[in-house]
C-alpha atoms as a PDB file:
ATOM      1  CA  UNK A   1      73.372 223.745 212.277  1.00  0.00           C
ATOM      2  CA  UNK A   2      75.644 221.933 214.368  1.00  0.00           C
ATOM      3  CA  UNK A   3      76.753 218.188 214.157  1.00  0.00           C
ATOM      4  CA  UNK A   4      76.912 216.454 217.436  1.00  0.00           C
ATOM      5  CA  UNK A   5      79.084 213.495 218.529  1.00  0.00           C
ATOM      6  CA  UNK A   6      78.060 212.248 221.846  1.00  0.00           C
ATOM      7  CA  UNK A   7      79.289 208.795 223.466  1.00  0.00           C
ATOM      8  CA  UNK A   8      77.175 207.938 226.609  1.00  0.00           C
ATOM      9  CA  UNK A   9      77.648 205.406 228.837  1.00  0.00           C
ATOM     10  CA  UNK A  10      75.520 202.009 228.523  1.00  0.00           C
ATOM     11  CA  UNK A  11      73.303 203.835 231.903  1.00  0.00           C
ATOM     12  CA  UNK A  12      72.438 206.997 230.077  1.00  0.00           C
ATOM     13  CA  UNK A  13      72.080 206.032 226.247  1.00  0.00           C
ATOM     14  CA  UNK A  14      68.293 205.928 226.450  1.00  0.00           C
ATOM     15  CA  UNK A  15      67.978 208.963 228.351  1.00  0.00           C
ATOM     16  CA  UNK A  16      70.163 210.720 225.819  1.00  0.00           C
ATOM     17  CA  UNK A  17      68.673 209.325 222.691  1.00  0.00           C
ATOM     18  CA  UNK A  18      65.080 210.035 224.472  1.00  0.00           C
ATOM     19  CA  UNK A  19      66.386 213.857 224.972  1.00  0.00           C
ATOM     20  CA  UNK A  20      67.340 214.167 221.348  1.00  0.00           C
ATOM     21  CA  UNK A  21      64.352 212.200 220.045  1.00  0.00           C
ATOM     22  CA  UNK A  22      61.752 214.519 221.795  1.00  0.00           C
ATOM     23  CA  UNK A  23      63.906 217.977 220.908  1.00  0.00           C
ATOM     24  CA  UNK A  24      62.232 219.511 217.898  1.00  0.00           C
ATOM     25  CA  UNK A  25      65.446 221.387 216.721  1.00  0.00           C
ATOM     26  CA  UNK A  26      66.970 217.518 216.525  1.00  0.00           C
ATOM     27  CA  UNK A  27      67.347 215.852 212.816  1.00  0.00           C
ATOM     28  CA  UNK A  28      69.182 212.853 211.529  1.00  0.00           C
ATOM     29  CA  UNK A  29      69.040 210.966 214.657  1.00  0.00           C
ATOM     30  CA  UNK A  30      70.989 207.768 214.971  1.00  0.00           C
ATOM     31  CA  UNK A  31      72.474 205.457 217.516  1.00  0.00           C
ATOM     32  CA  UNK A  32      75.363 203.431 217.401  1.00  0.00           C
ATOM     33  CA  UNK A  33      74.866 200.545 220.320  1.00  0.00           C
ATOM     34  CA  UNK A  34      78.069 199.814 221.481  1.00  0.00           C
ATOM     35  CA  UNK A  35      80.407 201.345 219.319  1.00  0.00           C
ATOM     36  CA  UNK A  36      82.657 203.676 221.642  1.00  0.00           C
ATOM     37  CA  UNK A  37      85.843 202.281 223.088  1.00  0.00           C
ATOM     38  CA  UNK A  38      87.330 205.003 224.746  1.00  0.00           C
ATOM     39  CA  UNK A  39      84.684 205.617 226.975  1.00  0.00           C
ATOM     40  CA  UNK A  40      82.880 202.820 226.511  1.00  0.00           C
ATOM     41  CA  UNK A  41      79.221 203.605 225.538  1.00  0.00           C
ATOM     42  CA  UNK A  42      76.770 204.042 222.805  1.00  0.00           C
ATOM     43  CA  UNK A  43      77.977 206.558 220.062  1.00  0.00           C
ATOM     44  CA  UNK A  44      75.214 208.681 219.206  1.00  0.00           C
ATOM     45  CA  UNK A  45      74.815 211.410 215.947  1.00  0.00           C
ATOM     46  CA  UNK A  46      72.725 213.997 215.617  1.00  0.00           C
ATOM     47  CA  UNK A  47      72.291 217.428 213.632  1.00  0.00           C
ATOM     48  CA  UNK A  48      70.762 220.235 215.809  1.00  0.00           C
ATOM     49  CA  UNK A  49      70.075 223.697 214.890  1.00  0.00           C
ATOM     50  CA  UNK A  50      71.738 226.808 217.014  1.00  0.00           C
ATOM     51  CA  UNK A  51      68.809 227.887 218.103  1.00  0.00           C
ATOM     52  CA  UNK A  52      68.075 224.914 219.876  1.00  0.00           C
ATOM     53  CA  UNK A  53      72.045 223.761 220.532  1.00  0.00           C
ATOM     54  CA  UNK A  54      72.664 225.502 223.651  1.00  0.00           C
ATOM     55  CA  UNK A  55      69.641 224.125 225.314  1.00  0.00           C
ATOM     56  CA  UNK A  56      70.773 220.544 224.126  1.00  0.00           C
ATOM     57  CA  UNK A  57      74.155 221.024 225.425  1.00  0.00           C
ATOM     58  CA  UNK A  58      73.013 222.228 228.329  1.00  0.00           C
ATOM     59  CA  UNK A  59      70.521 219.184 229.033  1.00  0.00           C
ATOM     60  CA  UNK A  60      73.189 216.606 228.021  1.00  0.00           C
ATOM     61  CA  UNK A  61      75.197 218.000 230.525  1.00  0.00           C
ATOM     62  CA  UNK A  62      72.651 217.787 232.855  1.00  0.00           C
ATOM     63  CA  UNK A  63      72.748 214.077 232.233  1.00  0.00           C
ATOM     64  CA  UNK A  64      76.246 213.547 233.519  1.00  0.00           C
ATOM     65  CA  UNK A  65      77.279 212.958 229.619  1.00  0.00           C
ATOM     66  CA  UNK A  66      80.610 214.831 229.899  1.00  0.00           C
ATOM     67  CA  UNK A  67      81.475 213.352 233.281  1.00  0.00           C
ATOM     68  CA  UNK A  68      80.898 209.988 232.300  1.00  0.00           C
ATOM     69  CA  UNK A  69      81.103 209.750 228.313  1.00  0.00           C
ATOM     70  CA  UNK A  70      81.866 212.734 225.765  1.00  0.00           C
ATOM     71  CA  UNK A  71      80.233 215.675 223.381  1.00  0.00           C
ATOM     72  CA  UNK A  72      81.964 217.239 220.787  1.00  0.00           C
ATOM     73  CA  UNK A  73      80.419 219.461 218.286  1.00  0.00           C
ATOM     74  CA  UNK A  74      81.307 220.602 214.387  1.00  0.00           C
ATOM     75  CA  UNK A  75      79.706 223.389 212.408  1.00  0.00           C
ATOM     76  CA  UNK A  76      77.332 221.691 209.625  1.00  0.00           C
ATOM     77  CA  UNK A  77      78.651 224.021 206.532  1.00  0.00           C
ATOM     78  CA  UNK A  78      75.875 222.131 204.430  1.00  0.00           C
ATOM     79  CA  UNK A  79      73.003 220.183 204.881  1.00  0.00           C
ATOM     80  CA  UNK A  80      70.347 218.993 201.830  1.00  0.00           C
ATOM     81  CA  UNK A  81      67.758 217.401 204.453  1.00  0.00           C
ATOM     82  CA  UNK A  82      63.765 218.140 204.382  1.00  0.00           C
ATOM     83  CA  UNK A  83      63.920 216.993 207.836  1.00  0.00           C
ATOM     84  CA  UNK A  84      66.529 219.798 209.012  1.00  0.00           C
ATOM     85  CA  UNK A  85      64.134 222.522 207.296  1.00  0.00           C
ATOM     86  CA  UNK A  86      61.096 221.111 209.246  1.00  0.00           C
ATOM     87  CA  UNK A  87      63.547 221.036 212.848  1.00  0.00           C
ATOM     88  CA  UNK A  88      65.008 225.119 211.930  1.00  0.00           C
ATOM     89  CA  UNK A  89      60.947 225.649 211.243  1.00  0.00           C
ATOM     90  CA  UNK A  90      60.180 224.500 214.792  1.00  0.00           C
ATOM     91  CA  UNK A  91      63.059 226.053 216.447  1.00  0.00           C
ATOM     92  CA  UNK A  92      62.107 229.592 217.473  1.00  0.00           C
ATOM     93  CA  UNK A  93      64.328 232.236 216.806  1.00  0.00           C
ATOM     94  CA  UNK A  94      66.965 232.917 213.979  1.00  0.00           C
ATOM     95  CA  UNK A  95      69.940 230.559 213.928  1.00  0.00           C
ATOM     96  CA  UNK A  96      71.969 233.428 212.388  1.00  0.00           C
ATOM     97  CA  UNK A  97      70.903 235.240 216.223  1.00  0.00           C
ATOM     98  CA  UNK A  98      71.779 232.239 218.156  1.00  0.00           C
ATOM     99  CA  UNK A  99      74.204 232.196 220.678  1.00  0.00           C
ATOM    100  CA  UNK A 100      76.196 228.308 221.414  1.00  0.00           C
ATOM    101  CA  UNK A 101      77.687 229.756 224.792  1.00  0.00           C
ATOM    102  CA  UNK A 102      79.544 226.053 225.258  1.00  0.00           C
ATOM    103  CA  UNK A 103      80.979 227.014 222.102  1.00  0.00           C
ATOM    104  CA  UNK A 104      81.796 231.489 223.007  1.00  0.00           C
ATOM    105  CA  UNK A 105      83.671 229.907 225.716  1.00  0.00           C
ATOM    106  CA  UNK A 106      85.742 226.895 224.023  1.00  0.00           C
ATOM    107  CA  UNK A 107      86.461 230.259 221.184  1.00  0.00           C
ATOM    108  CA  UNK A 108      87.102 232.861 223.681  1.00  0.00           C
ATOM    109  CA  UNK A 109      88.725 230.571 226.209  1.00  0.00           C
ATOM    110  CA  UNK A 110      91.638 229.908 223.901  1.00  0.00           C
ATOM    111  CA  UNK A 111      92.864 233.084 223.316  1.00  0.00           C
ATOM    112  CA  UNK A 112      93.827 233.930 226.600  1.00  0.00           C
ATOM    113  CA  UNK A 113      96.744 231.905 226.314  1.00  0.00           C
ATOM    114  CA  UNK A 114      99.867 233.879 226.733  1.00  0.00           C
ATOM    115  CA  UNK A 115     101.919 232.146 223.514  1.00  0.00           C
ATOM    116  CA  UNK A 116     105.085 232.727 221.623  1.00  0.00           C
ATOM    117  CA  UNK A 117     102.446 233.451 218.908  1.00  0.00           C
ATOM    118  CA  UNK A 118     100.196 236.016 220.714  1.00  0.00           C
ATOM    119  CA  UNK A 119     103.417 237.886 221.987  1.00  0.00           C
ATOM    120  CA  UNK A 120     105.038 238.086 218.825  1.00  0.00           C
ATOM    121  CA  UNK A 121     101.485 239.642 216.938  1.00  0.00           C
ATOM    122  CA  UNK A 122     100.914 241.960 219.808  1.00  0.00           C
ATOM    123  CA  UNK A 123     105.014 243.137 219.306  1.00  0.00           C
ATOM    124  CA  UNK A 124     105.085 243.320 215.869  1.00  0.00           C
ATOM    125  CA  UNK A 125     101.619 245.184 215.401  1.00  0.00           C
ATOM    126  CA  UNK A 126     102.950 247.524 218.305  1.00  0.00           C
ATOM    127  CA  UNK A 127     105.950 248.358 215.900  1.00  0.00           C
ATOM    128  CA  UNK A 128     104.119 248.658 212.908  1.00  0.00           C
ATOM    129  CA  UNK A 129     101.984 251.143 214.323  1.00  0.00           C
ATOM    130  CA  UNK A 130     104.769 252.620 216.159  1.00  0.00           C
ATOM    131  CA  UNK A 131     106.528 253.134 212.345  1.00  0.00           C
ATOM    132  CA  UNK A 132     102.838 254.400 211.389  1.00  0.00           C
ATOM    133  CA  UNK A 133     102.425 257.406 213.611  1.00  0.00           C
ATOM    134  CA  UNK A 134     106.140 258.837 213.385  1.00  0.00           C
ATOM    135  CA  UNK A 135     105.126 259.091 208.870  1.00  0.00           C
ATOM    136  CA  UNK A 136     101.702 259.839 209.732  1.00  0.00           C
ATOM    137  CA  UNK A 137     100.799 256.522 207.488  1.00  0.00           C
ATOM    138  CA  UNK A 138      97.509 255.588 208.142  1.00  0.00           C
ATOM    139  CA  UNK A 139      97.589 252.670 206.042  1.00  0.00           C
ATOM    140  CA  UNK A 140     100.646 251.089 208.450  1.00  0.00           C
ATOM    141  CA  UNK A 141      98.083 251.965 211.312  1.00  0.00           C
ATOM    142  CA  UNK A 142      95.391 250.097 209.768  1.00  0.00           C
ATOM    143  CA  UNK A 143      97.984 247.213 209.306  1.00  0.00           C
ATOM    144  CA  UNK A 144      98.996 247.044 212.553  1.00  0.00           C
ATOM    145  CA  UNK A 145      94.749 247.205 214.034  1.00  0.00           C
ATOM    146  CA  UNK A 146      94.320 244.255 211.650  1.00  0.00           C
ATOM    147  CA  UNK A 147      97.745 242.333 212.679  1.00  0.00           C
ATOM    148  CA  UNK A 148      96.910 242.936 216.658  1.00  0.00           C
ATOM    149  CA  UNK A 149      95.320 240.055 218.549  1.00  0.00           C
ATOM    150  CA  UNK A 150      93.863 242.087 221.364  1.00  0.00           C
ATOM    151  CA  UNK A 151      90.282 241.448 220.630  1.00  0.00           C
ATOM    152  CA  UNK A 152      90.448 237.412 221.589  1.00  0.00           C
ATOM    153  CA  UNK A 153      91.568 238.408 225.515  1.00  0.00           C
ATOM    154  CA  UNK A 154      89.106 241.321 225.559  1.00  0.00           C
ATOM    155  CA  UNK A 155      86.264 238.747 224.169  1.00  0.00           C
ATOM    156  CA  UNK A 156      87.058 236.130 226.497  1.00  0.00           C
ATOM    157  CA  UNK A 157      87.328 238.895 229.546  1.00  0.00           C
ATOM    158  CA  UNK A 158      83.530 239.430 228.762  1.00  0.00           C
ATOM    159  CA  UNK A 159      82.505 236.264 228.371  1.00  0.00           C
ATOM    160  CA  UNK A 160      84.329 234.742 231.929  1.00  0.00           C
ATOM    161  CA  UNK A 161      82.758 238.320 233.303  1.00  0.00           C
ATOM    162  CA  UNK A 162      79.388 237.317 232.357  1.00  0.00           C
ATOM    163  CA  UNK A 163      79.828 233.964 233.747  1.00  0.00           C
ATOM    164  CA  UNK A 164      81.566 234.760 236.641  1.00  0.00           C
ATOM    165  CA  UNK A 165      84.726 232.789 235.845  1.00  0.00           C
ATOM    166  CA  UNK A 166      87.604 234.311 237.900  1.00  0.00           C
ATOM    167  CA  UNK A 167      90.482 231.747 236.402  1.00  0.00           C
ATOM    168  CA  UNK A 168      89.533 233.090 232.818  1.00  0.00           C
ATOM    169  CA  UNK A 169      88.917 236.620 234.268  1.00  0.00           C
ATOM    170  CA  UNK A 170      92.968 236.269 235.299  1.00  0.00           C
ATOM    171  CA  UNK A 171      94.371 235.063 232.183  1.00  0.00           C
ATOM    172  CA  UNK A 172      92.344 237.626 230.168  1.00  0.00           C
ATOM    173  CA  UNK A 173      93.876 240.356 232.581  1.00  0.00           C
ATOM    174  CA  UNK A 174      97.277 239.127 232.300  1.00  0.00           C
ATOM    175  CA  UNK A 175      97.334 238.440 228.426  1.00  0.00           C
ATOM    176  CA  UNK A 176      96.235 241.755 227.897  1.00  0.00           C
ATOM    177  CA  UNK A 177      98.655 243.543 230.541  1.00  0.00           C
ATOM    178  CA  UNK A 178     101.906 241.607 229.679  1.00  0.00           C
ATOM    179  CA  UNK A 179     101.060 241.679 226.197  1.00  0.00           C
ATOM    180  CA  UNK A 180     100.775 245.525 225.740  1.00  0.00           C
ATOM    181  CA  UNK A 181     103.631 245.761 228.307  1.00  0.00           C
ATOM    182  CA  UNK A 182     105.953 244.000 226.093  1.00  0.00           C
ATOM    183  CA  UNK A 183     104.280 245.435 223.177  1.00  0.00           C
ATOM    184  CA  UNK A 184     105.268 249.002 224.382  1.00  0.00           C
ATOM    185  CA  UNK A 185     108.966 248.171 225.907  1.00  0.00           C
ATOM    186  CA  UNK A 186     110.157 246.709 222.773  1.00  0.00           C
ATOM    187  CA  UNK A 187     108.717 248.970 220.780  1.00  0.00           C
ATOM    188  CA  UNK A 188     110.553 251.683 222.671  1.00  0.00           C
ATOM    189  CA  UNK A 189     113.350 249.850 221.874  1.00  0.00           C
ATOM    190  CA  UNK A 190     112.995 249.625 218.385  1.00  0.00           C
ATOM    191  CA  UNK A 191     112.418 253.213 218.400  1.00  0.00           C
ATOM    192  CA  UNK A 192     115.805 254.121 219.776  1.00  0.00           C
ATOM    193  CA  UNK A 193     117.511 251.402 217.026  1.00  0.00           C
ATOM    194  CA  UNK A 194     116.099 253.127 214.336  1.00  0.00           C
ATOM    195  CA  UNK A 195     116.817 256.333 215.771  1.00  0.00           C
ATOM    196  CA  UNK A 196     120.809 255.597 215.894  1.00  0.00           C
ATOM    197  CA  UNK A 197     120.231 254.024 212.673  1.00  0.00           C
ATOM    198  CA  UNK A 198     118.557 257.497 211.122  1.00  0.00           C
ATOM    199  CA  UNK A 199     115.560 256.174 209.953  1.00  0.00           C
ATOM    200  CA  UNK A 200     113.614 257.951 211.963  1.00  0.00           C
ATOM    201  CA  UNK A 201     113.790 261.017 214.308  1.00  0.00           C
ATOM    202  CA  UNK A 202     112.190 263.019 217.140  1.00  0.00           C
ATOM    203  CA  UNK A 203     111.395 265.934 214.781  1.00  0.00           C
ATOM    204  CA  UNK A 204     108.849 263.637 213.130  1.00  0.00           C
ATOM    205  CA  UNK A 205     107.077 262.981 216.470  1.00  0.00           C
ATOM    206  CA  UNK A 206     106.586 266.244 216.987  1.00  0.00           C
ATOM    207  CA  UNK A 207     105.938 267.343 213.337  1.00  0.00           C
ATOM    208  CA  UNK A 208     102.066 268.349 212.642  1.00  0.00           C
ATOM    209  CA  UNK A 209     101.040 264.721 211.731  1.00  0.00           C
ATOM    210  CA  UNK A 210      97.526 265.490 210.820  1.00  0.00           C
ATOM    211  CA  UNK A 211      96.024 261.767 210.076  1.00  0.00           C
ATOM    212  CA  UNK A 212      97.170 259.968 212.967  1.00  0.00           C
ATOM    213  CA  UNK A 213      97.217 262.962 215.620  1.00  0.00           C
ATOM    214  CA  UNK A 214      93.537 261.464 217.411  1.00  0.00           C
ATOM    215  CA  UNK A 215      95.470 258.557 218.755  1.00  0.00           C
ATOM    216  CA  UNK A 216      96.776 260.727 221.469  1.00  0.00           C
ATOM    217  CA  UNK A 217      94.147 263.005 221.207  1.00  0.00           C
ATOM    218  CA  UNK A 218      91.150 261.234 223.141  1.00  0.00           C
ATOM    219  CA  UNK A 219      87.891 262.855 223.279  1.00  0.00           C
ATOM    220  CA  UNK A 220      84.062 261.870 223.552  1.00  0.00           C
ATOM    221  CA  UNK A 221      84.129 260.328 220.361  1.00  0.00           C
ATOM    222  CA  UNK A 222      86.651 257.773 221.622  1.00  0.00           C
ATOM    223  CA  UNK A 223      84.250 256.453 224.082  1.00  0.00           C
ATOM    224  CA  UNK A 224      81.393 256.315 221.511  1.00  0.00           C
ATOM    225  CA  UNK A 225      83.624 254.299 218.825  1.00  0.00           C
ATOM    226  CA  UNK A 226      84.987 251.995 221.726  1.00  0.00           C
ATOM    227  CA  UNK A 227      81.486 251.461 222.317  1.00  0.00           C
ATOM    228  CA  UNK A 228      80.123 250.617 218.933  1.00  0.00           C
ATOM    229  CA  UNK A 229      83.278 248.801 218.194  1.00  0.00           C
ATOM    230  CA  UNK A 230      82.257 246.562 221.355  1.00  0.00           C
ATOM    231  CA  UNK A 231      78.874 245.723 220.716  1.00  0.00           C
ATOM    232  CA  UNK A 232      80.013 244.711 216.611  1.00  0.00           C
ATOM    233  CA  UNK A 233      82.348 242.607 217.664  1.00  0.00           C
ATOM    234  CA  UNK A 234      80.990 240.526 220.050  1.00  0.00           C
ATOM    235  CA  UNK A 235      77.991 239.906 217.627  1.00  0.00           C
ATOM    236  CA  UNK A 236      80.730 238.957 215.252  1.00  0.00           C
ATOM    237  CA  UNK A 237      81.569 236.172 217.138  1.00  0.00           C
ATOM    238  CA  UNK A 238      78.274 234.822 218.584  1.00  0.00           C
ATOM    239  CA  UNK A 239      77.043 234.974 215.011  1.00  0.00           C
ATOM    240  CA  UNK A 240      80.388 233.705 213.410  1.00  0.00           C
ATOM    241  CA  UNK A 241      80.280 236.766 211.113  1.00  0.00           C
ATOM    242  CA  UNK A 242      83.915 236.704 210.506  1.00  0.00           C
ATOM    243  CA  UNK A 243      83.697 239.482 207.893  1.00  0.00           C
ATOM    244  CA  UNK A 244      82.675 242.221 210.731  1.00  0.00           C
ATOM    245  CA  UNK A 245      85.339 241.221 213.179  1.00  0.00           C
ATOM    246  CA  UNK A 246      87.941 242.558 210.331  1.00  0.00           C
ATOM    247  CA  UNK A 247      86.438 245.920 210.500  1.00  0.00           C
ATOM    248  CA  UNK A 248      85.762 245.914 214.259  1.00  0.00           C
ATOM    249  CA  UNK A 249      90.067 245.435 214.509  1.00  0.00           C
ATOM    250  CA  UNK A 250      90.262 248.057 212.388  1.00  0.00           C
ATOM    251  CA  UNK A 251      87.715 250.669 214.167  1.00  0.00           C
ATOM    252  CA  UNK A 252      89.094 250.823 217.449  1.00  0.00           C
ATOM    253  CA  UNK A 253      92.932 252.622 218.223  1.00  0.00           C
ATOM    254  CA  UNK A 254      94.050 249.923 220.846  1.00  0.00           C
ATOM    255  CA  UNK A 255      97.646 248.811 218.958  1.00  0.00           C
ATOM    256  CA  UNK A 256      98.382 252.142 217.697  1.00  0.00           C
ATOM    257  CA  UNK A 257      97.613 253.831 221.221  1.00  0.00           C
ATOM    258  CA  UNK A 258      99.902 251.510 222.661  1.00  0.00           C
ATOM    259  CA  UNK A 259     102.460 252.353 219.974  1.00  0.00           C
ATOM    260  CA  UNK A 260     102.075 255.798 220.158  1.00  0.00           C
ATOM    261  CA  UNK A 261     102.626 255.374 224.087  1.00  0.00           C
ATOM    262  CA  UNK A 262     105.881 253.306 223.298  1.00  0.00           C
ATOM    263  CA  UNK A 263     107.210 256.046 220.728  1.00  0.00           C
ATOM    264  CA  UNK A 264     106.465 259.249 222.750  1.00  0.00           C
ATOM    265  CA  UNK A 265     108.376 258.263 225.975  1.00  0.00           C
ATOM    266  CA  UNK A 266     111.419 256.539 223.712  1.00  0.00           C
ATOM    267  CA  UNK A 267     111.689 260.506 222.932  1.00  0.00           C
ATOM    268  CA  UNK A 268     110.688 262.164 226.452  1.00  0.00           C
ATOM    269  CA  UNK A 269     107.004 263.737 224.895  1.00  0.00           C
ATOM    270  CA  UNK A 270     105.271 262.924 227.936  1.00  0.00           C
ATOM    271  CA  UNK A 271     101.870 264.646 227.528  1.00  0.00           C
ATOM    272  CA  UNK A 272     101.695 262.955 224.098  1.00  0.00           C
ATOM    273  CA  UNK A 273     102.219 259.663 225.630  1.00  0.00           C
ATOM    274  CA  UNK A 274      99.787 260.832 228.501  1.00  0.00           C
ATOM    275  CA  UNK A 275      97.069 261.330 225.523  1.00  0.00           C
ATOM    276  CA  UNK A 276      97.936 258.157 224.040  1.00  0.00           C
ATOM    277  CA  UNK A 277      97.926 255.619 227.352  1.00  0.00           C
ATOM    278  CA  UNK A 278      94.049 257.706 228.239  1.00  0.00           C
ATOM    279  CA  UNK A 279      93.300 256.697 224.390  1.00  0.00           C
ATOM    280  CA  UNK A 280      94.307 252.883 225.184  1.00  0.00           C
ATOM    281  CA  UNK A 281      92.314 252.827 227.910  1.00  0.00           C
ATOM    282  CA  UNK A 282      88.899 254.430 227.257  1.00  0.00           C
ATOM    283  CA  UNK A 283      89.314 252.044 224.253  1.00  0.00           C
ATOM    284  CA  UNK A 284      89.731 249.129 226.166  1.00  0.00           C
ATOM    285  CA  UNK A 285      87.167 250.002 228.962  1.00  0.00           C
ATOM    286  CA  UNK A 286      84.306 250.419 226.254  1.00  0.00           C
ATOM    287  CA  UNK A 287      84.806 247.820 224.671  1.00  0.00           C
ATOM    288  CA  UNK A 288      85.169 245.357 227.359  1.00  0.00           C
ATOM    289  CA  UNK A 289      81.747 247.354 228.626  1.00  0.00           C
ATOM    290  CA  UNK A 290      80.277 247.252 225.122  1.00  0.00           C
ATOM    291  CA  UNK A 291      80.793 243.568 224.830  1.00  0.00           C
ATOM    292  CA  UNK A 292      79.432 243.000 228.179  1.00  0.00           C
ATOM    293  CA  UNK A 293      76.124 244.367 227.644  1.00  0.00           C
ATOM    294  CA  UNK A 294      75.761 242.751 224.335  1.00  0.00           C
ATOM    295  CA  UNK A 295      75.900 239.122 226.074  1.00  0.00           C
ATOM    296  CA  UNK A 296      73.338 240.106 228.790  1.00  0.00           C
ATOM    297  CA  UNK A 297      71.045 241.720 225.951  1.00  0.00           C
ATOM    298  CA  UNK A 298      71.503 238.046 224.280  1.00  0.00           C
ATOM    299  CA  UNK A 299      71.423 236.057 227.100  1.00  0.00           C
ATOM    300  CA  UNK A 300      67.469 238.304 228.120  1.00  0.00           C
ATOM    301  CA  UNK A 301      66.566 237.617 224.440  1.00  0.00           C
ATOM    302  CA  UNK A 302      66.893 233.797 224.455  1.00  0.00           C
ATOM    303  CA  UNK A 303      65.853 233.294 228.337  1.00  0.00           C
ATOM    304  CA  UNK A 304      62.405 235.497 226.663  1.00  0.00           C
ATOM    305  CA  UNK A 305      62.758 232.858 223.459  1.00  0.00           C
ATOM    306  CA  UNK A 306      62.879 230.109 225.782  1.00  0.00           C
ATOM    307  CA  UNK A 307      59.937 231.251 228.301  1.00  0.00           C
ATOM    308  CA  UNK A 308      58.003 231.810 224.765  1.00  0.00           C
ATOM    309  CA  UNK A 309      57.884 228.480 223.812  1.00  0.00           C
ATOM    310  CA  UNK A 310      55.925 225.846 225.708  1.00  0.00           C
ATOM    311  CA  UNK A 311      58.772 222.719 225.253  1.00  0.00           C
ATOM    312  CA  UNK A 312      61.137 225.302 227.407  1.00  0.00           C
ATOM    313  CA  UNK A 313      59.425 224.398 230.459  1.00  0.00           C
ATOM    314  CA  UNK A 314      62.714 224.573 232.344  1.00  0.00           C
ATOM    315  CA  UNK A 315      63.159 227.714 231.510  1.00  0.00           C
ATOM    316  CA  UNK A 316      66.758 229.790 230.366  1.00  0.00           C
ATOM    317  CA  UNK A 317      69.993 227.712 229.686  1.00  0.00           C
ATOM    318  CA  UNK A 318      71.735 230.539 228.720  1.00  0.00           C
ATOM    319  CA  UNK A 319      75.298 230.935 230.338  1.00  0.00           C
ATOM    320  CA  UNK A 320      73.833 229.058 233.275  1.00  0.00           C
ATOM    321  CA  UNK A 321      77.510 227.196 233.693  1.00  0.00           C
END
């Protein structure tokens, strides 16, 4: 259930509060006449379930409410209300299936930034992994999948695909290209340090390393977990299952491909770091293609949810915007 904060303008209020009374998924109603400042307008509360939230955004939108007034929305961690059980009874659909795509794209859309923060993750994952695959360690390449922030661009690249948003599209793009970029030089560098500092050598690169080898060792298999790992963790998010994302990180070889890259050419084994750069990208391709599908599966299931149910007259709201 989510909590919504709305502050419409003195010319809208009883449209709103009309839209909210008449919505079945609606509970605690109430209006504050007046109340709002900054706009000026009514304030109006409301809990709504998320199987009825996107269609409420959406029609609150349609009423010029952002334009002119505000919505913001919290996540309702617990609610001891008869009259929310009778609203999640009328809502069709599971809330726990429900997909808030105002709310994908607020998630998504902030982790295409290309920050201090996300460089420095992506750089010292990269390393980690880099350290990883020269003492065949898979436990330092599991650190490393788990320490990478590669999955918030990839999410938000399917999301602004699906919604045709080209300025998201770019920053998605150029988070995840600058970010493996740097990933990879300065991991090459770090290589060479701890090279001259003999911590590490060439012989281990090209020692039989038989538990990290697949990273530059694509085959089939590669496609298929890409895949999988796509589809999990874009349900992950749409269904805030937090818990699932952690293992999706740690399914897919994006970091330690990357690192593996970096590490083979610091030491001139280019086939190895021909294996590992094909690995990095059938990984990213199926998962960006994995994810993809999974919102257009969604988005059919709720437009059929919607046509379903008699008080959807205006049919599918579902990444409309």
């Amino acid at each position: 259930m989510l909590h919504l904060r709305v502050i419409a303008p003195a010319d809208r209020s009883a449209a709103v509060v009309d839209l909210l009374t008449t919505e079945p998924g609606v509970a605690h109603l109430a209006v504050l006449s007046g109340a709002a400042r900054r706009p000026e307008g009514d304030l109006i509360l409301c809990d709504v379930v998320r199987e009825s939230a996107d269609r409420v955004l959406h029609a609150l939108r349609g009423l010029g409410v952002e334009a002119h007034g505000g919505i913001s929305a919290d996540e309702v961690e617990l609610s001891i209300s008869a009259s929310a059980e009778r609203a999640a009874r009328k809502a069709p659909g599971s809330g726990a299936d429900a997909v808030v795509w105002d709310e994908i794209a607020a998630k998504t859309g902030e982790q295409t930034e290309l920050s201090a923060t996300y460089l420095v993750l992506i750089v010292v994952a990269t390393m980690i992994a880099g350290i990883g695959v020269l003492l065949d360690q898979p436990i330092l390449v599991v650190g490393a999948m788990v320490v990478g922030p590669e999955f918030g661009p990839l999410a938000a690249l399917c999301v602004a695909l699906l919604r045709r948003n080209l300025a998201v599209i770019g920053r998605s793009v150029q988070a995840l290209v600058v970010g493996f970029l740097a990933a990879m030089l300065i991991t090459v560098l770090s290589t060479w340090a701890l090279t001259a500092a003999d911590l590490v050598s060439r012989d281990m690169l090209l020692a039989e390393r038989p538990l990290t080898d697949f990273i530059w060792r694509p085959d089939a298999l590669s496609w298929v977990v890409g895949l999988l790992a796509g589809v999990a963790g874009m349900l992950s998010l749409t269904s805030k299952k937090s818990g699932s994302l952690v293992g999706v990180l740690i399914s897919v070889t994006t970091v330690p491909a990357a690192a593996n890259v970096a590490v083979a050419a610091a030491y001139g084994v280019w086939h190895e770091a021909a294996g590992s750069a094909l690995q990095l990208v059938i990984n990213l391709s199926a998962i960006v293609l994995a994810g993809l599908l999974t919102l257009v599966v969604q988005q059919s299931w709720w437009w059929y949810v919607d046509r379903r149910n008699p008080r959807r007259s205006g049919g599918s709201t579902r990444a409309r915007r």
